[in-house]
C-alpha atoms as a PDB file:
ATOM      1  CA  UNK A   1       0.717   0.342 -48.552  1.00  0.00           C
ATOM      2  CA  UNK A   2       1.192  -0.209 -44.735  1.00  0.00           C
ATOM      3  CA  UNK A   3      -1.058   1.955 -42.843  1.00  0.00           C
ATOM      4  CA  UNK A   4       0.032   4.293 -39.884  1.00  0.00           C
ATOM      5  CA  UNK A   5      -0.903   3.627 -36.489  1.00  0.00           C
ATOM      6  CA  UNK A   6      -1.956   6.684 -34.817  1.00  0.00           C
ATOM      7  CA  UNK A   7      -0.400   6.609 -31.438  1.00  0.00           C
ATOM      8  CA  UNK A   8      -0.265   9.405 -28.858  1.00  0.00           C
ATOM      9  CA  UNK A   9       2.875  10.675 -28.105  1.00  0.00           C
ATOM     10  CA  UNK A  10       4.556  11.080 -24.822  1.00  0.00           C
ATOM     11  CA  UNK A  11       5.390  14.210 -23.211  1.00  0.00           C
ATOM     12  CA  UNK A  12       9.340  15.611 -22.748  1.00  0.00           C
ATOM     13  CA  UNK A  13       8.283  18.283 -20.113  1.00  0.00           C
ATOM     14  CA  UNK A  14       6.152  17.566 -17.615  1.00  0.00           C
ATOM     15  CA  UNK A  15       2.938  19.949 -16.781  1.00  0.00           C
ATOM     16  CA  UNK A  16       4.956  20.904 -13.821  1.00  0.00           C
ATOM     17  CA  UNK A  17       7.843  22.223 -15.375  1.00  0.00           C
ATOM     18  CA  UNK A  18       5.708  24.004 -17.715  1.00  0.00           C
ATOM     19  CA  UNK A  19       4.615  25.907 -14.821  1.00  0.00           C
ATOM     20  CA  UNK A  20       7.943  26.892 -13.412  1.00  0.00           C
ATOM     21  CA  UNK A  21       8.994  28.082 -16.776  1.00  0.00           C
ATOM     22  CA  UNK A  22       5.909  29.804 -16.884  1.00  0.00           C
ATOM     23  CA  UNK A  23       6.901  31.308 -13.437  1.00  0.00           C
ATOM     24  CA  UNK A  24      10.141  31.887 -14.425  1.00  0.00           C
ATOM     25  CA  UNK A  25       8.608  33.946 -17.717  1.00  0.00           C
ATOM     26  CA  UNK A  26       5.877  36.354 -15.495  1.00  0.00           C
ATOM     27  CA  UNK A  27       9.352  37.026 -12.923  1.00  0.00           C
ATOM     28  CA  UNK A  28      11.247  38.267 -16.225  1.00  0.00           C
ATOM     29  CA  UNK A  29       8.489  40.259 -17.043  1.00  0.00           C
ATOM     30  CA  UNK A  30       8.166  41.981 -14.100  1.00  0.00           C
ATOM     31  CA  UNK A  31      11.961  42.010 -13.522  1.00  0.00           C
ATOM     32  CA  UNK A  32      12.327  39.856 -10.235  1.00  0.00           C
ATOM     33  CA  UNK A  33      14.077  37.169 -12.196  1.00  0.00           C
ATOM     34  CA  UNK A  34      17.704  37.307 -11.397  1.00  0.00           C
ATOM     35  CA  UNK A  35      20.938  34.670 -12.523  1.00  0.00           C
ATOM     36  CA  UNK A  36      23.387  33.289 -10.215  1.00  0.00           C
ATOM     37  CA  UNK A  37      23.387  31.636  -7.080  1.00  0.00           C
ATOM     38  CA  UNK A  38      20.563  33.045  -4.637  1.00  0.00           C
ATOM     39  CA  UNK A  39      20.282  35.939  -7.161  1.00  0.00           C
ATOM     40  CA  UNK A  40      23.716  37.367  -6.559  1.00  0.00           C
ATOM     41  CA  UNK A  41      23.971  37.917 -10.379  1.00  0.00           C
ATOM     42  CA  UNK A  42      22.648  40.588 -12.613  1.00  0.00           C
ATOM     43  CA  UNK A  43      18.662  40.903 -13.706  1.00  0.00           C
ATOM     44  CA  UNK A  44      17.919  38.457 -16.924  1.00  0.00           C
ATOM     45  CA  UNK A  45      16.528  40.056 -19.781  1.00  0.00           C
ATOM     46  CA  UNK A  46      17.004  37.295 -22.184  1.00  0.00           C
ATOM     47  CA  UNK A  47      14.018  35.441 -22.869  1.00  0.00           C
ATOM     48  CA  UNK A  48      16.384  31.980 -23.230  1.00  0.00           C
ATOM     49  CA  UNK A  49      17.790  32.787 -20.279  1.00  0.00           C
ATOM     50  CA  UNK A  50      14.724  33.072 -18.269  1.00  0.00           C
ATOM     51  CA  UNK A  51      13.284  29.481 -20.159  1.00  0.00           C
ATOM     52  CA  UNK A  52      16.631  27.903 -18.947  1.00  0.00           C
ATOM     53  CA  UNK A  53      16.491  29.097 -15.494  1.00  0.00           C
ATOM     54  CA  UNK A  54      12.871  28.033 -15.280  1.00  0.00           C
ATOM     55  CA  UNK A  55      13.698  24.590 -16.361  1.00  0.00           C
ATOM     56  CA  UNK A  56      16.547  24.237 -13.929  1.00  0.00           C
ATOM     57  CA  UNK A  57      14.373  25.044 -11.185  1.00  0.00           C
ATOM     58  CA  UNK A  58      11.671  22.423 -12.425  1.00  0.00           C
ATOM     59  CA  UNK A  59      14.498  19.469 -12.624  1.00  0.00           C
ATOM     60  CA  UNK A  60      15.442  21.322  -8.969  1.00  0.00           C
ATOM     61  CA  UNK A  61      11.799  20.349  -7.823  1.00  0.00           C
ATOM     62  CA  UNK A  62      11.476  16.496  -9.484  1.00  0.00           C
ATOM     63  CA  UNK A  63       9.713  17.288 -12.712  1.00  0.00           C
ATOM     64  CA  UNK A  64      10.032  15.094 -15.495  1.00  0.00           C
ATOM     65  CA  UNK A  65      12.282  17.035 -17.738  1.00  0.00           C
ATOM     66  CA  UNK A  66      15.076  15.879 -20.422  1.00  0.00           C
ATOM     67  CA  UNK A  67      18.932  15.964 -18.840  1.00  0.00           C
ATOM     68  CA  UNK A  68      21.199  19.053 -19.768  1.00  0.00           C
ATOM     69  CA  UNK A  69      22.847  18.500 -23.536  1.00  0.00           C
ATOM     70  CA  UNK A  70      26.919  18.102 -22.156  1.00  0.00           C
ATOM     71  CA  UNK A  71      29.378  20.133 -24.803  1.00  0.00           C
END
């Protein structure tokens, strides 16, 4: 029987955008995370949302996270 190789395996999100969504988690919290455009929208309270905000803002910034999934 073949033997497995034990590889490590790469990263999808960079340590970088685990900050922002980290960020983006503490400003939900505390209730200074808003949607929209410059924060014209209303205050998130979704924890998704927040994760999916935070992750736009880390693609935003350069990090090394996977594209949008197009419906």
């Amino acid at each position: 029987m073949p033997r497995k190789k034990g590889g490590s395996r790469r990263r999808k999100y960079s340590k970088g955008a685990s900050k922002t969504v980290e960020s983006a988690m503490r400003r939900r919290k505390r209730g200074t995370l808003r949607s929209g455009k410059a924060g014209k929208g209303g205050k998130v309270r979704s924890r998704k949302q927040a994760i999916a905000i935070g992750l736009s803002e880390a693609r935003k910034k350069g990090a090394k996270v996977p594209p949008k999934k197009s419906s």
